[in-house]
Each structure stands twice: as C-alpha cells, then as structure tokens.
C-alpha atoms as a PDB file:
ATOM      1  CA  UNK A   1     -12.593  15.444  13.301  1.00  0.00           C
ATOM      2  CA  UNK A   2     -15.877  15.670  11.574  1.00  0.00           C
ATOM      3  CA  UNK A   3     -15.013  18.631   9.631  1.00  0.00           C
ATOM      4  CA  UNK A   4     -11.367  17.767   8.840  1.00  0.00           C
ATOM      5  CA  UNK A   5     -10.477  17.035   4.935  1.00  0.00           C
ATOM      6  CA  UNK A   6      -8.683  14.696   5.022  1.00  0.00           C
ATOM      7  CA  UNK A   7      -6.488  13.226   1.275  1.00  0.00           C
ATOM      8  CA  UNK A   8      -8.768  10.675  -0.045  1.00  0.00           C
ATOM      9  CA  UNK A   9      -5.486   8.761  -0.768  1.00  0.00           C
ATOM     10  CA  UNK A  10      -3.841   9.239   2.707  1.00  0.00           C
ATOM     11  CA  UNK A  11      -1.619   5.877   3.437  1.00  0.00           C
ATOM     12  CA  UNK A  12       1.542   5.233   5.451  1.00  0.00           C
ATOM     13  CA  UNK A  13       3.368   2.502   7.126  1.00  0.00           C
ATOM     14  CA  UNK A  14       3.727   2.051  11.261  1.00  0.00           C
ATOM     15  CA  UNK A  15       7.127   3.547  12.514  1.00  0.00           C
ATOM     16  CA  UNK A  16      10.239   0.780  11.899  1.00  0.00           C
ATOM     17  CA  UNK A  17      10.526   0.298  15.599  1.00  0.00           C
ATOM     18  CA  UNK A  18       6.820  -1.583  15.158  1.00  0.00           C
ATOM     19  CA  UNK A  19       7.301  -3.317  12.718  1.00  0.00           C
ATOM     20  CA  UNK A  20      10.910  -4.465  13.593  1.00  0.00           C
ATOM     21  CA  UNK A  21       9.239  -5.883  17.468  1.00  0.00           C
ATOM     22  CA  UNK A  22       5.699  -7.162  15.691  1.00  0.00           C
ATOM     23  CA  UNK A  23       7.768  -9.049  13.322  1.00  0.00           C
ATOM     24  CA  UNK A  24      10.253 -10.426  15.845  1.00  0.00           C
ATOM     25  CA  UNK A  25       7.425 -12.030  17.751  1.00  0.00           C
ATOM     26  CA  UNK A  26       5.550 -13.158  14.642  1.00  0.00           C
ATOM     27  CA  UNK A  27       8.642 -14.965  13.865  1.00  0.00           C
ATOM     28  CA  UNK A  28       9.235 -15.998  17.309  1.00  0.00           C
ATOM     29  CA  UNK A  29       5.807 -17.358  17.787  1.00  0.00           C
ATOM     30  CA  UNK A  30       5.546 -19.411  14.479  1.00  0.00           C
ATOM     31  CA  UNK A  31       9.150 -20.975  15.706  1.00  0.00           C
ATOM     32  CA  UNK A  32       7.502 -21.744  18.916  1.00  0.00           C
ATOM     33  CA  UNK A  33       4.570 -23.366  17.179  1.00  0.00           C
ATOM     34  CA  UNK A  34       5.808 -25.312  13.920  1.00  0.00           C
ATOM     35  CA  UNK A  35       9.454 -25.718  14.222  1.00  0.00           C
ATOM     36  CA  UNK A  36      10.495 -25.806  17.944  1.00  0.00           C
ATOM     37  CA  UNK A  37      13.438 -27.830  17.329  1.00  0.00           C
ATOM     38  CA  UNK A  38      14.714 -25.857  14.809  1.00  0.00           C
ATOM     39  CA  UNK A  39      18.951 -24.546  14.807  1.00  0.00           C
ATOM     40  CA  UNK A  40      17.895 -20.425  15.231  1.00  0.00           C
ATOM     41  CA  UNK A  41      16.131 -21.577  18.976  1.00  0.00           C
ATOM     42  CA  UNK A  42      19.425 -22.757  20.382  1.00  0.00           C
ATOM     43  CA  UNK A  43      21.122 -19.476  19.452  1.00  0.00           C
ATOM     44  CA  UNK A  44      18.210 -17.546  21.798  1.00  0.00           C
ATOM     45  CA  UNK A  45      19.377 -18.903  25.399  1.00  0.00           C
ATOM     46  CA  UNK A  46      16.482 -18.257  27.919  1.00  0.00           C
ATOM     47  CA  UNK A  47      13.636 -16.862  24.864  1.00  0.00           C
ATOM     48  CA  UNK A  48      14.867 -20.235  23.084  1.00  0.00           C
ATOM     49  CA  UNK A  49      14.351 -22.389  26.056  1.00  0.00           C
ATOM     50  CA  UNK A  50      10.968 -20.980  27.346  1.00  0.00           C
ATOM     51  CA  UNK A  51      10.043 -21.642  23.042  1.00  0.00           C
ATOM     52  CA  UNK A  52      10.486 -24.943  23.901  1.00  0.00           C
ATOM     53  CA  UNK A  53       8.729 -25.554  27.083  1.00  0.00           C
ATOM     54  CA  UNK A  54       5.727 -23.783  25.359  1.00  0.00           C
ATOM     55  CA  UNK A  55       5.925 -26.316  22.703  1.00  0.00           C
ATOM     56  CA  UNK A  56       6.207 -29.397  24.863  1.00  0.00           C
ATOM     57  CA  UNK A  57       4.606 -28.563  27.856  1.00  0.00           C
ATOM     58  CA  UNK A  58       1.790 -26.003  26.733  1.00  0.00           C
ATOM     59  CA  UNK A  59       1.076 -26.342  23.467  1.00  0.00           C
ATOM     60  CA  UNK A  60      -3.154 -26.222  23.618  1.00  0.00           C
ATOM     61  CA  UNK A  61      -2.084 -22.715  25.198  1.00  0.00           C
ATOM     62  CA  UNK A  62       0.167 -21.322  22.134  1.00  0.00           C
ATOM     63  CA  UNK A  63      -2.757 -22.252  19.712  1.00  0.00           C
ATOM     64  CA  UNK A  64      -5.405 -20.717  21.994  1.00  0.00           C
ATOM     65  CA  UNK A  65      -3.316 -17.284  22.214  1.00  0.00           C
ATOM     66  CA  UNK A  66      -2.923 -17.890  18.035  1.00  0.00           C
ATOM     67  CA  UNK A  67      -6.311 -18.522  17.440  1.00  0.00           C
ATOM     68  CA  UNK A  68      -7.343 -15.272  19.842  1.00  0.00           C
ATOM     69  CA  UNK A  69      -5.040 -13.664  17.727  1.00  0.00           C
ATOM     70  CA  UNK A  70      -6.764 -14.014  14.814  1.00  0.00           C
ATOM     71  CA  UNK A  71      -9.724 -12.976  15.891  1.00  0.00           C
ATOM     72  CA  UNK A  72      -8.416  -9.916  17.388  1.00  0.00           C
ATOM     73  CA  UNK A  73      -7.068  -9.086  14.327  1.00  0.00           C
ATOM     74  CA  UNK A  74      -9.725  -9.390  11.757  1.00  0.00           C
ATOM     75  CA  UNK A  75     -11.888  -6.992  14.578  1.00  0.00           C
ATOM     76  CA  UNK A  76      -8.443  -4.300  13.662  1.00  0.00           C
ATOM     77  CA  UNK A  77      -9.178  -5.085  10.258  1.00  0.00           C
ATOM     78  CA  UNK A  78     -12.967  -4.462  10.677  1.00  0.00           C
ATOM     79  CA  UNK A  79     -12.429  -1.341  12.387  1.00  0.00           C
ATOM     80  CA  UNK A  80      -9.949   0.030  10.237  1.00  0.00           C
ATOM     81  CA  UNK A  81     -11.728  -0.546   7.376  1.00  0.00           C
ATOM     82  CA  UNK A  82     -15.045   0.937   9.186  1.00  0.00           C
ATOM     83  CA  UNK A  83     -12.708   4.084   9.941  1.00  0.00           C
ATOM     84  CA  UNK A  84     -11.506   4.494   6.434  1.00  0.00           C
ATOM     85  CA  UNK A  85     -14.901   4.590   4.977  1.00  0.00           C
ATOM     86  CA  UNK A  86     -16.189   7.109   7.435  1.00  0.00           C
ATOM     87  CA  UNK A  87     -12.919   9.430   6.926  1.00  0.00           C
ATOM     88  CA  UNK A  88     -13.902   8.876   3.122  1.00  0.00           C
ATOM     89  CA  UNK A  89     -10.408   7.533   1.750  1.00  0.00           C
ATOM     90  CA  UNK A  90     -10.643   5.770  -1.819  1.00  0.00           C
ATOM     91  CA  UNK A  91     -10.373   1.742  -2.637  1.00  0.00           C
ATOM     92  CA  UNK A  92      -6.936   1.240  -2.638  1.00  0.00           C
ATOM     93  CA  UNK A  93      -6.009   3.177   0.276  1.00  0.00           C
ATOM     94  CA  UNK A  94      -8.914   1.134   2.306  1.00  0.00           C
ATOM     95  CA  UNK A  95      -7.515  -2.119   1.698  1.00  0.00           C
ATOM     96  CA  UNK A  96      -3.628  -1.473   2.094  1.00  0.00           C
ATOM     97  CA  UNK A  97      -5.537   0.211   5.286  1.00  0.00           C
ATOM     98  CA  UNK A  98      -7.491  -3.092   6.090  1.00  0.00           C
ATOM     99  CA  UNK A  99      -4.548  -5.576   5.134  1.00  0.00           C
ATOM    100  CA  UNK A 100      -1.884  -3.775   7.160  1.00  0.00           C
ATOM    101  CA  UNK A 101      -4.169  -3.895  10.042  1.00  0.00           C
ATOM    102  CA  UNK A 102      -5.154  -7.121   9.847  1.00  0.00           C
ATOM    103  CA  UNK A 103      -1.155  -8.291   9.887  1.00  0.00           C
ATOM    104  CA  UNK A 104       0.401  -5.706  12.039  1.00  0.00           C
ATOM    105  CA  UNK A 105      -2.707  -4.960  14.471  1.00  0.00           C
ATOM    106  CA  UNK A 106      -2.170  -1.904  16.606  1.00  0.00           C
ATOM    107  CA  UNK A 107       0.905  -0.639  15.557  1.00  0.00           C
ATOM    108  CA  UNK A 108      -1.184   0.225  11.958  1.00  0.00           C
ATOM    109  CA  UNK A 109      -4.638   1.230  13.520  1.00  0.00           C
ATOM    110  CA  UNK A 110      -2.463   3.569  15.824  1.00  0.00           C
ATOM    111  CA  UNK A 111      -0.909   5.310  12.673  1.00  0.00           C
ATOM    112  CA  UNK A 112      -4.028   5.154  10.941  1.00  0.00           C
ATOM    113  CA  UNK A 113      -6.172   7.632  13.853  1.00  0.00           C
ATOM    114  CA  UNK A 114      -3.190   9.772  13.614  1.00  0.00           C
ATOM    115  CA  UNK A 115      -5.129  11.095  10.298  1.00  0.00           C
ATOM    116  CA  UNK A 116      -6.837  13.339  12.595  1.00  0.00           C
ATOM    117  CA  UNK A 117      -3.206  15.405  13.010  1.00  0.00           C
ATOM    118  CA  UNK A 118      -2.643  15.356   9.374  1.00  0.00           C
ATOM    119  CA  UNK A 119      -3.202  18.895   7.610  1.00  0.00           C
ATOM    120  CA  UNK A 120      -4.231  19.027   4.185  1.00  0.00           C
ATOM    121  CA  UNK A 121      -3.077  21.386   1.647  1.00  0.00           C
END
C-alpha cells in the first residue's frame, strides 16, 4: 500500500445496493422520529407499526441511537478524510471523500480502502 500510486483524483460512489438500503433506513428513521403519523407508515404493515411504538413508547431511545449516529459518522468522516490525505488525493476529491462518508458511513469508507485494488495507468 505504501508504494502504490494511486490517481490523485480517484473518486467513486458506493455500489446502488448501499445506497438504495442506507437511504431506505435514513428515510425510515426520520419517519419514525418527526412524522410518525404520517400516510406512507400505514402502507408498511409490521415496519410501520414497530415506527410507531418507537415513537410513542421509546422515543429517548430513537434520539439516543440518532445522536450515536452522528457521532459515528463524523469519526467516518474523520477517518476518511485522514485516509485521503495519507493516500495523497487532491482537494476536491478529499471532501466529496469526507462528505460521502459522513452521510453514507460504511458503505463509502468501504469503497474508499478499495483504492488499494485500483491499478494506475
């Protein structure tokens, strides 16, 4: 890895199946959270009725897994951004890098370390 050159521009976007199930629960999650009683819940049978009993019944629990959430993200970010300055990738690579990260979590930091089985012309 150390002596790999890598392209200083190297970016790419997680495989559609991650970002189709990291958005569903995103989604899912913020219904669960801010609009509970909302039509799109009653169309989701059991997922829709456990939404609500999180909402009602555990609610100090959804905004403790959020706010872990958070936190567990900006440490992706961190790390990805870490990463892309040690593989030596330019500005705007680092920060679609970081940003990505930071919304998506693993699914991005996993395609990011699979730089290492990149090979550069």
């Amino acid at each position: 890895m150390k002596g790999t050159k890598i392209d200083p521009s190297f970016y790419r976007l997680p495989r559609n199946p991650e970002w189709a199930l990291v958005s569903a629960l995103m989604f899912v999650f913020y219904l669960t959270l801010f609009h509970p009683d909302s039509i799109i819940v009653d169309y989701l049978g059991p997922v829709g009725t456990f939404m609500r009993y999180m909402n009602k019944e555990k609610l100090s629990l959804c905004y403790n897994i959020l706010y872990a959430t958070v936190v567990i993200h900006i440490a992706e970010a961190v790390y990805s951004f870490i990463l892309c300055r040690r593989k030596g990738l330019n500005p705007l690579p680092t920060c679609l890098w970081t940003v990505q990260t930071f919304i998506f979590g693993f699914p991005s930091l996993r395609a990011f370390k699979s730089i290492k089985n990149i090979k550069q012309s």
